[in-house]
Protein backbone atom coordinates (compact mmCIF):
# COMPACT_ATOMS: atom_id res chain seq x y z
CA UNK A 1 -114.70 -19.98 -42.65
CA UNK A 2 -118.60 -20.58 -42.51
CA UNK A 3 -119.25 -16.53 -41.53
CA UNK A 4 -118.04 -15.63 -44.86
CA UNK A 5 -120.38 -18.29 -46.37
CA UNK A 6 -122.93 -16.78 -44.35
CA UNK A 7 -122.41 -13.22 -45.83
CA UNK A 8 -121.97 -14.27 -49.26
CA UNK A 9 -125.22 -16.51 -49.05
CA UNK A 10 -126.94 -13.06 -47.84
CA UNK A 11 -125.19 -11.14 -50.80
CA UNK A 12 -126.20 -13.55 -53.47
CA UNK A 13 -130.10 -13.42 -51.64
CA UNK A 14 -130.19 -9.73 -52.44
CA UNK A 15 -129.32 -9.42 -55.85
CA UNK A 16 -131.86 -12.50 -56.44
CA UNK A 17 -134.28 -10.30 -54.85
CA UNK A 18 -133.64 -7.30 -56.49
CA UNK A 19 -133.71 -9.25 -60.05
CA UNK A 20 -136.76 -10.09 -59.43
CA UNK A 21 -138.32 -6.90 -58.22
CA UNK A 22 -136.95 -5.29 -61.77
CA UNK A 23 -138.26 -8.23 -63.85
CA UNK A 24 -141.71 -7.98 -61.89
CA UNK A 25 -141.59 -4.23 -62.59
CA UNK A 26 -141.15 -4.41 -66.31
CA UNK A 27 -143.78 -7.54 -66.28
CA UNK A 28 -146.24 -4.92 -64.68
CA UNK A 29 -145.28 -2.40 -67.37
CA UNK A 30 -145.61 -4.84 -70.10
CA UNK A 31 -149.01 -5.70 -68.42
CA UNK A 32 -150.25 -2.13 -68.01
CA UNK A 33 -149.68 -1.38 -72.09
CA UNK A 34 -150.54 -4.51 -73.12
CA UNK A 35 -153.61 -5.86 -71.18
CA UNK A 36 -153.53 -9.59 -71.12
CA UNK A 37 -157.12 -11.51 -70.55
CA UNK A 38 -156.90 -12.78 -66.81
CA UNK A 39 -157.76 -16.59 -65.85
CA UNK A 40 -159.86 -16.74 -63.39
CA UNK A 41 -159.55 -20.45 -62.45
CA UNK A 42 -155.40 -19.96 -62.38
CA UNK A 43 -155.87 -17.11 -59.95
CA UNK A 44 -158.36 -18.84 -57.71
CA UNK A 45 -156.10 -21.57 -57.30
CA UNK A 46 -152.95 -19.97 -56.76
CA UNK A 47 -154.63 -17.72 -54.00
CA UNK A 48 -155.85 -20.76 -52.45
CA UNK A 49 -152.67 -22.64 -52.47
CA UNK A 50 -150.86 -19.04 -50.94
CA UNK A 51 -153.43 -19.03 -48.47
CA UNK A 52 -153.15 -22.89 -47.32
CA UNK A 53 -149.04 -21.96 -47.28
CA UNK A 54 -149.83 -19.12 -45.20
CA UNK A 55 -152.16 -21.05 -42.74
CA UNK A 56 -149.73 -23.58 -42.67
CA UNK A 57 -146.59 -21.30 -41.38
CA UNK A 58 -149.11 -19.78 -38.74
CA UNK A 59 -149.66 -23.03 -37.28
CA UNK A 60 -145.98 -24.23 -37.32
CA UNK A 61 -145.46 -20.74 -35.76
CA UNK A 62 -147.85 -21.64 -33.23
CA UNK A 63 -147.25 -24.90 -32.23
CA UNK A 64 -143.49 -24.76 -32.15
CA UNK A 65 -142.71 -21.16 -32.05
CA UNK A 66 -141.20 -20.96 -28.47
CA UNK A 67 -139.23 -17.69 -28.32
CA UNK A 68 -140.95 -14.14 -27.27
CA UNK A 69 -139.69 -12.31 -30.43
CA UNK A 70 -141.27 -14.55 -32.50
CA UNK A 71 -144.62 -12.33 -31.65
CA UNK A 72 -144.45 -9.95 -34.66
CA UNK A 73 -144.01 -13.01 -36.65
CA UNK A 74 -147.29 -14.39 -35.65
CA UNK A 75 -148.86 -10.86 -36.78
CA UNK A 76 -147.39 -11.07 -40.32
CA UNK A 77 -148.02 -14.44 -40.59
CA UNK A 78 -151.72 -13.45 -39.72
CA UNK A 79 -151.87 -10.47 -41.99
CA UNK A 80 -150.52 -12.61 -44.45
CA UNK A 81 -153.49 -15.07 -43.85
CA UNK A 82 -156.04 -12.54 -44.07
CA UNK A 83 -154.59 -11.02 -47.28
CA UNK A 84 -154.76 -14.40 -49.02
CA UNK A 85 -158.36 -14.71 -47.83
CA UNK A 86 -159.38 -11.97 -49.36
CA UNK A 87 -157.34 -12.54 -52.67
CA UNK A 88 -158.97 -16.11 -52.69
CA UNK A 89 -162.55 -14.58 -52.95
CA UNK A 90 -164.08 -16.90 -49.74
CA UNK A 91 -166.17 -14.11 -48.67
CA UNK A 92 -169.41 -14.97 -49.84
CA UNK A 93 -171.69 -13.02 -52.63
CA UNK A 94 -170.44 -9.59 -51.78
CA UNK A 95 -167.47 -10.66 -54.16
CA UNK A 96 -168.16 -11.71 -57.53
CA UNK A 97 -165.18 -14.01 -58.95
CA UNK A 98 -163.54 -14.01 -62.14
CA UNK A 99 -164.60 -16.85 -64.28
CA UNK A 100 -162.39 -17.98 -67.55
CA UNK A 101 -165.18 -16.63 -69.65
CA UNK A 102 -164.84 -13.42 -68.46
């Protein structure tokens, strides 16, 4: 009954997955022959809003995370964090960020 369901959802998440990492790959190709001028506002925002998500799941991973495995969660979930952090440019002057005029 529902175990096949289960399978089959995990099936269909793979090939989603793997679409995506071949359509990202010939997006980066694209990108790599034919530069593109980069937004700096768009990217700003969207690395704020990834960061906020992450923050977000690091709480909910805190406050009702009750099970001992759920440890290396809480690591990725912080890695994650920090990785947005830095994408976001938050780190002061050291940093210049892109502008749409650049």
């Amino acid at each position: 009954g529902y175990h096949r369901a289960d399978v089959l959802g995990a099936i269909l998440s793979i090939f989603v997955i793997w679409a995506l990492l071949i359509w990202l790959i010939i997006e980066a190709i694209d990108r790599v022959i034919n530069p593109t001028e980069i937004d700096g506002v768009i990217m700003l925002v969207t690395s704020i809003i990834g960061l906020l998500c992450n923050l977000a799941a690091f709480f909910i991973l805190i406050w009702c995370g009750v099970e001992e495995n759920e440890h290396g969660e809480k690591e990725n979930i912080i890695a994650s964090v920090l990785s947005s952090y830095k994408a976001s440019g938050v780190r002061g002057n050291d940093a210049p960020l892109l502008t749409a005029s650049q």
